[in-house]
C-alpha atoms as a PDB file:
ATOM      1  CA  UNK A   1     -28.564   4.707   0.590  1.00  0.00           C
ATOM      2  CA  UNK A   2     -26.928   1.304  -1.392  1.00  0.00           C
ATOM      3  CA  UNK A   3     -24.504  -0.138   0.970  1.00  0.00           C
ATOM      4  CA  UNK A   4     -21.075  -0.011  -0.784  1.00  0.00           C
ATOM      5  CA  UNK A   5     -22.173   3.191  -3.051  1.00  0.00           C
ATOM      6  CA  UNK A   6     -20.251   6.148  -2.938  1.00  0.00           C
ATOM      7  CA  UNK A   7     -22.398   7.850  -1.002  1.00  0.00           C
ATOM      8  CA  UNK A   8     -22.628   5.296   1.344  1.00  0.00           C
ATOM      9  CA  UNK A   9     -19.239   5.445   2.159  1.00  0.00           C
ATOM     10  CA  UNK A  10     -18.655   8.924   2.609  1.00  0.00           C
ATOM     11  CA  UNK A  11     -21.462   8.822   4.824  1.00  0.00           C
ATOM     12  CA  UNK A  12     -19.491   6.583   7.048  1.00  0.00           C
ATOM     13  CA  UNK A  13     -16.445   8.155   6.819  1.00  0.00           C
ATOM     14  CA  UNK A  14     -18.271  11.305   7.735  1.00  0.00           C
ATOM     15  CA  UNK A  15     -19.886   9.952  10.926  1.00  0.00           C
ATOM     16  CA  UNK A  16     -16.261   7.975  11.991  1.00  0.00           C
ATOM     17  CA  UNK A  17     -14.102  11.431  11.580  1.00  0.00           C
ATOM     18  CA  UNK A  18     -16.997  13.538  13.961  1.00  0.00           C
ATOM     19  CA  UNK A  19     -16.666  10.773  16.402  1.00  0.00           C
ATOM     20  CA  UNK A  20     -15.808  12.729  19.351  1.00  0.00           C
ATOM     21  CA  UNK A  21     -12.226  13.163  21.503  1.00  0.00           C
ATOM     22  CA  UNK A  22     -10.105  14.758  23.583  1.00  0.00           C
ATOM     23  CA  UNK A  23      -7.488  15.399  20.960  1.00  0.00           C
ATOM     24  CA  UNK A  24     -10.220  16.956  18.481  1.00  0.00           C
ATOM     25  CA  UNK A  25      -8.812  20.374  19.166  1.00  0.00           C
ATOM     26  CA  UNK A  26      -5.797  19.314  18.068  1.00  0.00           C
ATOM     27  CA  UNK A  27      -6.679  17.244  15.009  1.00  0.00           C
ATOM     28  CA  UNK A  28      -7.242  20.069  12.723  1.00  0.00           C
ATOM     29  CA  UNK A  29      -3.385  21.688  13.416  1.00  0.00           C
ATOM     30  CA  UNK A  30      -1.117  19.120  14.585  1.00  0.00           C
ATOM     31  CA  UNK A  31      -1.889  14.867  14.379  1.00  0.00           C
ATOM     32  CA  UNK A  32      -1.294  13.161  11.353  1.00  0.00           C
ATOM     33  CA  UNK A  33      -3.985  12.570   9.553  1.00  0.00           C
ATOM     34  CA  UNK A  34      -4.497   8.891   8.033  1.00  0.00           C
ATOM     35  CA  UNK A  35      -6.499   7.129   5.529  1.00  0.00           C
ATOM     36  CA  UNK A  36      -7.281   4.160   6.940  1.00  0.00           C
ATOM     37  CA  UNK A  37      -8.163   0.688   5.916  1.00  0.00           C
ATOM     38  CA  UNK A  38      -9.985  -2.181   7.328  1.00  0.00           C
ATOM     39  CA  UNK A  39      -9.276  -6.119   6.971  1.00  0.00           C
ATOM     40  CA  UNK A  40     -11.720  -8.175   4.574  1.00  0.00           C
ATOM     41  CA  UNK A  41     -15.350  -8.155   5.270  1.00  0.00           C
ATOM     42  CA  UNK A  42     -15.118  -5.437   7.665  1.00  0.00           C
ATOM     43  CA  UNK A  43     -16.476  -2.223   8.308  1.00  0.00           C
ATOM     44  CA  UNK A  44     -14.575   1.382   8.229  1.00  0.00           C
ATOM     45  CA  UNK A  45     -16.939   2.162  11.677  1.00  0.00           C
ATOM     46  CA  UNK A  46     -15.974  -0.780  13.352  1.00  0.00           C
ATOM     47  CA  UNK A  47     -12.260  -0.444  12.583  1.00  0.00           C
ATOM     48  CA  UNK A  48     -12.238   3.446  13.889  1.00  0.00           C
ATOM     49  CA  UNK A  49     -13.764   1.683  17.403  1.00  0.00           C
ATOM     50  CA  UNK A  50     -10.630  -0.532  17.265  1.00  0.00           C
ATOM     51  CA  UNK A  51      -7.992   2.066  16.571  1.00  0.00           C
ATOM     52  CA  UNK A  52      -9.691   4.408  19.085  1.00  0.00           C
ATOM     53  CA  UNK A  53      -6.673   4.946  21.278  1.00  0.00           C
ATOM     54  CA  UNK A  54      -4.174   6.207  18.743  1.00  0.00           C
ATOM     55  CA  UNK A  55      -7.264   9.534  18.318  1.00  0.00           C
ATOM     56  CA  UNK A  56      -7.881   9.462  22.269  1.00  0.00           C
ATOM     57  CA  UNK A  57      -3.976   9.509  23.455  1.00  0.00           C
ATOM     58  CA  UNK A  58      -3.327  12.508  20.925  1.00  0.00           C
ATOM     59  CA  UNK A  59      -1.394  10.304  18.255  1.00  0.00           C
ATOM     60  CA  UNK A  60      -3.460  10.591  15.093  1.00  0.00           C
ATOM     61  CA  UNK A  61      -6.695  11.580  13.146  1.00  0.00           C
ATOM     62  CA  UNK A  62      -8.354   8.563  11.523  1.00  0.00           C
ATOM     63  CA  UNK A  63     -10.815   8.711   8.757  1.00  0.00           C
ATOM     64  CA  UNK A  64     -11.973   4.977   8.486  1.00  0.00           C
ATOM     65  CA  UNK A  65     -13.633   4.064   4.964  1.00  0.00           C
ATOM     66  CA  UNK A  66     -15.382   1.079   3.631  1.00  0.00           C
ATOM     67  CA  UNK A  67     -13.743  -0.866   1.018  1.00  0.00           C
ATOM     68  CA  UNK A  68     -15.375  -1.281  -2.327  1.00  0.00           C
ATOM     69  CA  UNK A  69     -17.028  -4.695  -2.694  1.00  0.00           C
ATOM     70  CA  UNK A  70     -19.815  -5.720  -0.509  1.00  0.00           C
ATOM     71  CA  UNK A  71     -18.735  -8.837   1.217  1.00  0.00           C
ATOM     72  CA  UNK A  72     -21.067 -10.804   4.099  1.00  0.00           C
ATOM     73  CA  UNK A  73     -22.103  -8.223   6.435  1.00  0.00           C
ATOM     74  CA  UNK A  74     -19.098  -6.097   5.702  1.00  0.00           C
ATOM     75  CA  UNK A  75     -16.620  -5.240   2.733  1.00  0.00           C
ATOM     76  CA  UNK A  76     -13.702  -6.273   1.540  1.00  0.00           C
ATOM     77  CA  UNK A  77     -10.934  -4.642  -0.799  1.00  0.00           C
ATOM     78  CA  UNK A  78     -11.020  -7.723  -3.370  1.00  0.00           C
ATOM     79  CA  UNK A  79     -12.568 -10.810  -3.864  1.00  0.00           C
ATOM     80  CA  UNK A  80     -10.974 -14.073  -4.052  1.00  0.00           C
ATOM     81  CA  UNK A  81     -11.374 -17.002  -5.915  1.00  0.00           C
ATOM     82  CA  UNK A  82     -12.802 -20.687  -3.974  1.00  0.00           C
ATOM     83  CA  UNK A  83      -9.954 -21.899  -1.362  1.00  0.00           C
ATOM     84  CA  UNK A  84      -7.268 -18.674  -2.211  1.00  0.00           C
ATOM     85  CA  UNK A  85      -5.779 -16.601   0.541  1.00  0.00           C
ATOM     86  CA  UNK A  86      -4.453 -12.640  -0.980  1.00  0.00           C
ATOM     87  CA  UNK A  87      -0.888 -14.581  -0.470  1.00  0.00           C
ATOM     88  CA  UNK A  88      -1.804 -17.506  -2.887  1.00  0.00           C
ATOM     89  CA  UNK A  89      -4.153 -16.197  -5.632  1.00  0.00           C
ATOM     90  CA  UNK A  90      -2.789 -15.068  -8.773  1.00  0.00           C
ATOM     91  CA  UNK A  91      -5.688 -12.344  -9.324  1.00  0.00           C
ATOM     92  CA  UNK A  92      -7.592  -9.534  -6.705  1.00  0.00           C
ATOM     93  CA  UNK A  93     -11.135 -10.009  -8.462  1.00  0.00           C
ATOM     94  CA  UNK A  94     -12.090  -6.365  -8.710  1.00  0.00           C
ATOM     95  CA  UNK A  95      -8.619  -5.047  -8.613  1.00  0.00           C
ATOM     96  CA  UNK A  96      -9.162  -1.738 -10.927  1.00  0.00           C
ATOM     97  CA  UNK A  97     -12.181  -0.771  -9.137  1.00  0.00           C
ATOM     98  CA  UNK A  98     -10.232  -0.945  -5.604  1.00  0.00           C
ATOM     99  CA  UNK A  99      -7.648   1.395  -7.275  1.00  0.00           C
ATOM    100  CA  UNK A 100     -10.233   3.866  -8.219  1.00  0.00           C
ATOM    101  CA  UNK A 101     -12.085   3.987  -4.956  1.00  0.00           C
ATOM    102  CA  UNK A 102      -8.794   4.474  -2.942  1.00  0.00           C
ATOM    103  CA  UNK A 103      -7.420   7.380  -5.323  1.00  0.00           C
ATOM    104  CA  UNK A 104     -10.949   9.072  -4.825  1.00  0.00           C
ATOM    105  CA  UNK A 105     -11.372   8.788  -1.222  1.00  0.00           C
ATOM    106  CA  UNK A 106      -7.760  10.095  -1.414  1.00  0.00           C
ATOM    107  CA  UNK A 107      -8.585  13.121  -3.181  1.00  0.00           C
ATOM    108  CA  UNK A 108     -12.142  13.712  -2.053  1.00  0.00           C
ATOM    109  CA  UNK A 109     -11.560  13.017   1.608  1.00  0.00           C
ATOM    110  CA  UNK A 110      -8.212  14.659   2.153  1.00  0.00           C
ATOM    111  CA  UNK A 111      -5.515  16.061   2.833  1.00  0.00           C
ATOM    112  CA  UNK A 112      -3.623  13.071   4.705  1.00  0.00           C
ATOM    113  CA  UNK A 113      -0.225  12.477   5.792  1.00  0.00           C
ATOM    114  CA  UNK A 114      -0.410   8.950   5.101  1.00  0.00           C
ATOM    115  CA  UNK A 115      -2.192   5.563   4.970  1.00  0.00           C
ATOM    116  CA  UNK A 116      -3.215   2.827   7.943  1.00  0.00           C
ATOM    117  CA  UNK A 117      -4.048  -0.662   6.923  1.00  0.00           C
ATOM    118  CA  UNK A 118      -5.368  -4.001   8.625  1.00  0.00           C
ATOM    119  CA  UNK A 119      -4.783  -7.425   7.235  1.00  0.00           C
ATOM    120  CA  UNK A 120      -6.609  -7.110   3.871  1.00  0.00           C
ATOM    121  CA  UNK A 121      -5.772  -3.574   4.181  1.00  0.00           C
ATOM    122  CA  UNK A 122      -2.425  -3.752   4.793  1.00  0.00           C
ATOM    123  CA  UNK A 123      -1.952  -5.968   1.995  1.00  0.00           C
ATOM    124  CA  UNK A 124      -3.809  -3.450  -0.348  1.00  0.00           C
ATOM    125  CA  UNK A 125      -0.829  -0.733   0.708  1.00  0.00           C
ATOM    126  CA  UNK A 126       1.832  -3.390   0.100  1.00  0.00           C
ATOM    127  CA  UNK A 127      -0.097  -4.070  -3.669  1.00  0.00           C
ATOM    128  CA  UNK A 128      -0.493  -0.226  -4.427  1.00  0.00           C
ATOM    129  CA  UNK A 129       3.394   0.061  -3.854  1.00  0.00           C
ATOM    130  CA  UNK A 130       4.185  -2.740  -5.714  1.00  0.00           C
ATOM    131  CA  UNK A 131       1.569  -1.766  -9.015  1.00  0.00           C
ATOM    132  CA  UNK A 132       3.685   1.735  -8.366  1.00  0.00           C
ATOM    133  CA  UNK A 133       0.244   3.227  -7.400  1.00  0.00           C
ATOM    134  CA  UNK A 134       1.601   5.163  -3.938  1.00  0.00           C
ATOM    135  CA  UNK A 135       5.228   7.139  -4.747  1.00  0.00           C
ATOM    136  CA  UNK A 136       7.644   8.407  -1.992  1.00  0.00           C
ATOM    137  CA  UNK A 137       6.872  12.287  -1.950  1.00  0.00           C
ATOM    138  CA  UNK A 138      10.492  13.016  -2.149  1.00  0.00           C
ATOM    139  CA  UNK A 139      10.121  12.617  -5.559  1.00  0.00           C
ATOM    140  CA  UNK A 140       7.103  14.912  -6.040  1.00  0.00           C
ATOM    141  CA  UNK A 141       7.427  18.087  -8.281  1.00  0.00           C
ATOM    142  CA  UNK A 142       5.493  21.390  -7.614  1.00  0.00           C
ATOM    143  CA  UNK A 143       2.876  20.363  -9.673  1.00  0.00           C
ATOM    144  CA  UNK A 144       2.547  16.731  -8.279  1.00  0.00           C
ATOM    145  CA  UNK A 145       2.422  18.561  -4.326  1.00  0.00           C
ATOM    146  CA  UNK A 146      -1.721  18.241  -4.342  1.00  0.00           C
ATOM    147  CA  UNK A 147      -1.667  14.391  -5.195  1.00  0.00           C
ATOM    148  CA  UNK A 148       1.319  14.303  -2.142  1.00  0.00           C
ATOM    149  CA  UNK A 149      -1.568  15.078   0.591  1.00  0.00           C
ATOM    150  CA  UNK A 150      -4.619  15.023  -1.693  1.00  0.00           C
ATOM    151  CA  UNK A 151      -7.879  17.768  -1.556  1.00  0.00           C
ATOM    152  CA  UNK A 152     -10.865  17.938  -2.412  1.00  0.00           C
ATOM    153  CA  UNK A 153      -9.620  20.141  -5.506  1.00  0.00           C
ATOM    154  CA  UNK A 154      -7.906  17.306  -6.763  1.00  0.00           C
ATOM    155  CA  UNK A 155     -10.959  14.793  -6.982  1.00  0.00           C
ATOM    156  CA  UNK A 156     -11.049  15.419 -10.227  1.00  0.00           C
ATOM    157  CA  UNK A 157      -8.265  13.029 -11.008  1.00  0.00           C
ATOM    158  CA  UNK A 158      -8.811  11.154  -8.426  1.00  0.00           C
ATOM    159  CA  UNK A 159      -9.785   8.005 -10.966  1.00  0.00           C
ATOM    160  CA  UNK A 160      -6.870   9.211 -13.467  1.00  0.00           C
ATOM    161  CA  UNK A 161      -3.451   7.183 -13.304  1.00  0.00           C
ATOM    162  CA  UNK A 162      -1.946   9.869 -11.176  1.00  0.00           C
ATOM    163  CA  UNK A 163       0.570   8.355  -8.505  1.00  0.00           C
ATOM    164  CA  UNK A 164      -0.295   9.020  -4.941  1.00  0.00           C
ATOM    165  CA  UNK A 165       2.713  10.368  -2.602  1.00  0.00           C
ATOM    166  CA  UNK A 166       2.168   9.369   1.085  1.00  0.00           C
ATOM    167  CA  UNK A 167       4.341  10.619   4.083  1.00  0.00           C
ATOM    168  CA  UNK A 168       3.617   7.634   5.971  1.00  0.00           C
ATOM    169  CA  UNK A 169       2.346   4.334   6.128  1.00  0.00           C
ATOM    170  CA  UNK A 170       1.437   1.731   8.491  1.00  0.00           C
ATOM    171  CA  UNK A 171       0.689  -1.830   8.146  1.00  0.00           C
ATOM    172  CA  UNK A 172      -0.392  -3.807  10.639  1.00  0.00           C
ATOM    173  CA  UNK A 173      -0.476  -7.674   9.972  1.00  0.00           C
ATOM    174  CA  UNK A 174      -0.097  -7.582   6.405  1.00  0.00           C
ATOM    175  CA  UNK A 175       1.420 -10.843   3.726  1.00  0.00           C
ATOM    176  CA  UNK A 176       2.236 -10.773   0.213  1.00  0.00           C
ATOM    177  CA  UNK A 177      -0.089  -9.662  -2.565  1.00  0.00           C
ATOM    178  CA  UNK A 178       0.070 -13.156  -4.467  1.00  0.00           C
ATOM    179  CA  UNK A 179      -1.199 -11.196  -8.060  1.00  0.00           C
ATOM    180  CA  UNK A 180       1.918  -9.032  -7.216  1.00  0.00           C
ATOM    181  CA  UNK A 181       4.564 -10.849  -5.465  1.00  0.00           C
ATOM    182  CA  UNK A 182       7.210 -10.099  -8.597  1.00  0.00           C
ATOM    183  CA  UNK A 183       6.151  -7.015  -8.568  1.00  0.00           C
ATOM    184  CA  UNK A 184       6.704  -6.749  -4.840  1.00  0.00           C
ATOM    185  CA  UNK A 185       9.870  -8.574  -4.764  1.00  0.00           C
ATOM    186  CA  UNK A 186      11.516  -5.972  -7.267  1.00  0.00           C
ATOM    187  CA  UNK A 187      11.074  -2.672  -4.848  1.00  0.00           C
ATOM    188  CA  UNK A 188      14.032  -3.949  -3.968  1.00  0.00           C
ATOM    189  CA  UNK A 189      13.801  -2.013  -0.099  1.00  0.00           C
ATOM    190  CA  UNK A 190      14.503   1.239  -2.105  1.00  0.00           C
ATOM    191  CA  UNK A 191      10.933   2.660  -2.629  1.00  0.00           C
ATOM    192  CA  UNK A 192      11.788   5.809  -0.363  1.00  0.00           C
ATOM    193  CA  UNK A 193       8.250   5.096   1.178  1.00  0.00           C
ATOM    194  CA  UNK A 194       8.403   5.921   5.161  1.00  0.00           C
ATOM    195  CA  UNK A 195       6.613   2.998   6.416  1.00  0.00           C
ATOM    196  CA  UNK A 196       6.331   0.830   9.978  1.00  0.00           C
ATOM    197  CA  UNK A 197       5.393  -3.079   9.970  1.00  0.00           C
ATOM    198  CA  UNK A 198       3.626  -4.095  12.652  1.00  0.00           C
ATOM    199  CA  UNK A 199       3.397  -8.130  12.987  1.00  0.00           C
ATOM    200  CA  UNK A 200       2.182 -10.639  15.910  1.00  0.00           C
ATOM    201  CA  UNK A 201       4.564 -12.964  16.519  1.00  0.00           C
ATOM    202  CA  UNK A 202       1.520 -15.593  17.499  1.00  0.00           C
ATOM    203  CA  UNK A 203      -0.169 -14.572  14.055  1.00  0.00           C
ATOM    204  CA  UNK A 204      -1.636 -17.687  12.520  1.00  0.00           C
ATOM    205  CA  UNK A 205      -3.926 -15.694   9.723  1.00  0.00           C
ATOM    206  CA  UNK A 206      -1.438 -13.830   8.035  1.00  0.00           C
ATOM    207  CA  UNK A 207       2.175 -15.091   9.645  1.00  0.00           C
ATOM    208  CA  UNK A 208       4.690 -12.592  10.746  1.00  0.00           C
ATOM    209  CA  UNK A 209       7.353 -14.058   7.858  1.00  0.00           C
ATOM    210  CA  UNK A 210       4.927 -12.931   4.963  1.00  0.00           C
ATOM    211  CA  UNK A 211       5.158  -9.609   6.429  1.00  0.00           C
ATOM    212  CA  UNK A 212       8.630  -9.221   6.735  1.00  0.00           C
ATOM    213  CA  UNK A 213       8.998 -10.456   3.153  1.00  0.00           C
ATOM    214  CA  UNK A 214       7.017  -7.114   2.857  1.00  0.00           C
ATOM    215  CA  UNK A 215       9.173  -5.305   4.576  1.00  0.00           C
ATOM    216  CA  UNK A 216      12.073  -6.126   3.422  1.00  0.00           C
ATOM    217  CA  UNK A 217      10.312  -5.341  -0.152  1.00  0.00           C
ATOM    218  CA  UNK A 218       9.151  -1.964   1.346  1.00  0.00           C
ATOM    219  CA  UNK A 219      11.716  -0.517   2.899  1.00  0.00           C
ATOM    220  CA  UNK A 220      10.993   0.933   6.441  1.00  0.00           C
ATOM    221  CA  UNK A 221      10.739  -0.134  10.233  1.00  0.00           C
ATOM    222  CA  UNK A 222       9.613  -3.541  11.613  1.00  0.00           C
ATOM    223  CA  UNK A 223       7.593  -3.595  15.039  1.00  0.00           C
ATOM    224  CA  UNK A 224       6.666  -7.270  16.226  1.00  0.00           C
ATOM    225  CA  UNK A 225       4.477  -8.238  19.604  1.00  0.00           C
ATOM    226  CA  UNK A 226       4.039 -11.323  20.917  1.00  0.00           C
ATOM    227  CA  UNK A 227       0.274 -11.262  20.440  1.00  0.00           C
ATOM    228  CA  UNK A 228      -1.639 -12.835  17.151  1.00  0.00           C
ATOM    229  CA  UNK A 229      -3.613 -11.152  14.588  1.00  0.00           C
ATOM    230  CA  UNK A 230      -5.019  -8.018  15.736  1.00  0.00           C
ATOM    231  CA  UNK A 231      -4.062  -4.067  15.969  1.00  0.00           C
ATOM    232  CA  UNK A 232      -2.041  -3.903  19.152  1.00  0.00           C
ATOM    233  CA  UNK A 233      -3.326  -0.914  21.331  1.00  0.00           C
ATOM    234  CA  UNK A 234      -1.058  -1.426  24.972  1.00  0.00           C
ATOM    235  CA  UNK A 235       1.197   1.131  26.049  1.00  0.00           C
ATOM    236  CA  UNK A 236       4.332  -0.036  23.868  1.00  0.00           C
ATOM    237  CA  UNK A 237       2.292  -0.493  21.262  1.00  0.00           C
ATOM    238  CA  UNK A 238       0.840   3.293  21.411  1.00  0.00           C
ATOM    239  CA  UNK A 239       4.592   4.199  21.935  1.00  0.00           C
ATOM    240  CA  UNK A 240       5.698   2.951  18.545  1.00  0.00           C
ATOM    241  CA  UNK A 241       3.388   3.902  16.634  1.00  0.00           C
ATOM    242  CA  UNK A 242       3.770   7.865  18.385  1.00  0.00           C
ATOM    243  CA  UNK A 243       7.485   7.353  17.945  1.00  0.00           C
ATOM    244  CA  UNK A 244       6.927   6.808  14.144  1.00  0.00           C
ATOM    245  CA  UNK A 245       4.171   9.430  13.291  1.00  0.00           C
ATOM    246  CA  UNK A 246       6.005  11.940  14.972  1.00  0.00           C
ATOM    247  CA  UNK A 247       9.206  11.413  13.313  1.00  0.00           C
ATOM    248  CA  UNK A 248       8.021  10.406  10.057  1.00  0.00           C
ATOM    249  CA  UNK A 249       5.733  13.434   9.764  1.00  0.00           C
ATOM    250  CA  UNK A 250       9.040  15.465  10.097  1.00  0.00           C
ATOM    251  CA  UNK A 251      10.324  13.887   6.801  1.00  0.00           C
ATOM    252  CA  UNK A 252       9.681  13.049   3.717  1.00  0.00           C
ATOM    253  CA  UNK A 253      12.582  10.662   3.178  1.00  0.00           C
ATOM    254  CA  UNK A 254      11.419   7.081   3.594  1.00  0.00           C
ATOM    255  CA  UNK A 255      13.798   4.822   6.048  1.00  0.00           C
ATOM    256  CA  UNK A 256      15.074   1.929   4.242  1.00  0.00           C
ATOM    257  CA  UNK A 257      16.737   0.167   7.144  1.00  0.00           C
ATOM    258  CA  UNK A 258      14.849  -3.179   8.761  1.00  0.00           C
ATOM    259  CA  UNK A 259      14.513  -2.889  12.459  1.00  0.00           C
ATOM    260  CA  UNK A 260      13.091  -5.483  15.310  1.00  0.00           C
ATOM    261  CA  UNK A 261      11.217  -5.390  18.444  1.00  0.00           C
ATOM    262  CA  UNK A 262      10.208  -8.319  20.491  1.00  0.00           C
END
């Protein structure tokens, strides 16, 4: 197999989602079920090992995926130009590709209730809402209800322009798309999109006030810790995001009102 072919990946997504659990009994009837992305130059198999407790404690189903462009010993959503952060560049090099490879892991690898993201990953949620890519599902039709959860029978258009309708979303450490930021900015907190923000409070990679501005874009629930930039797995930690899977799963009316943790 390449590395970073389409094979390649479902391969690894195959071998994260048979990782074994307690809660697999339960996976197939009632957890959410997530798409989930790493940070740059990462690995989908890595990332599964880090998000381990939300499967073990019951709270979700992961299926961890590669991103598109081979970067150092990982991969990474985009590429950037020399000395650009995603929050300062005015161009994702690679952009259309990432868009194709999400809507067909979407399609092929589903049905999910929603979307997990990391850093990099988070930021490619907050750029897919803001290029109008990922819709609330509140505004599906009957005929738009398979690109809501996404199937296998829909892989067919999985690399069309068709808008993908998430329940949920999560993002964890995320900043402004800089190719996007107008974009971003004019969401306006009314997308409908059910989402939680997770941001350290110590975070000196991606600070916590690029992810508010996110937020606030977004629509949907802050959660900050004091730690720095990582995917917080303690108790309260495990608590919010349970808290927000279970309710959100219930609904499919997006929260547009800011909240804060310490």
């Amino acid at each position: 197999l390449i590395l970073g072919s389409p094979m390649a990946t479902l391969v690894t997504v195959l071998l994260v989602s048979l990782l074994p659990s307690p809660a697999t009994s339960l996976m197939a009837t009632s957890l959410p079920r997530l798409l989930c992305f790493p940070g740059k130059a990462s690995l989908g198999q890595n990332f599964a090992h880090r998000l381990r407790p939300l499967q073990d404690d019951g709270i979700a189903e992961l299926i961890c995926v590669d991103a598109p462009h081979a970067q150092g010993e990982g991969f990474s959503w985009w590429l950037l130009p020399p000395g650009e952060r995603s929050f300062t560049t005015p161009v994702f090099e690679g952009w259309d590709e990432t868009v194709k490879h999400v809507r067909r892991l979407w399609w092929e690898l589903g049905p999910f209730d929603g979307m997990l993201g990391f850093s990099q990953g988070a930021i490619l949620i907050a750029a897919l809402a803001a290029t109008g890519v990922l819709s609330a599902p509140s505004a599906a039709t009957a005929s738009e209800t398979e690109a809501n959860i996404g199937s296998a029978a829909g892989a067919g258009n999985s690399e069309s322009e068709g808008i993908i309708q998430p329940k949920l979303l999560v993002l964890v450490g995320s900043a402004v798309p800089g190719p996007f930021r107008t974009e971003l900015a004019s969401l306006g907190g009314n997308t409908g999109l059910r989402s939680l923000h997770i941001m350290g409070m110590a975070d000196d990679i991606n600070p916590p006030e690029g992810g508010r501005e996110v937020a606030q874009a977004m629509g949907g629930t802050v959660w900050e810790h004091p730690g720095r930039h990582d995917v917080p797995m303690d108790g309260d930690a495990l608590a919010a995001y349970a808290a927000f899977l279970r309710d959100g799963r219930q609904s499919t009316v997006g929260s547009s009102d800011v909240a804060a943790k310490a």
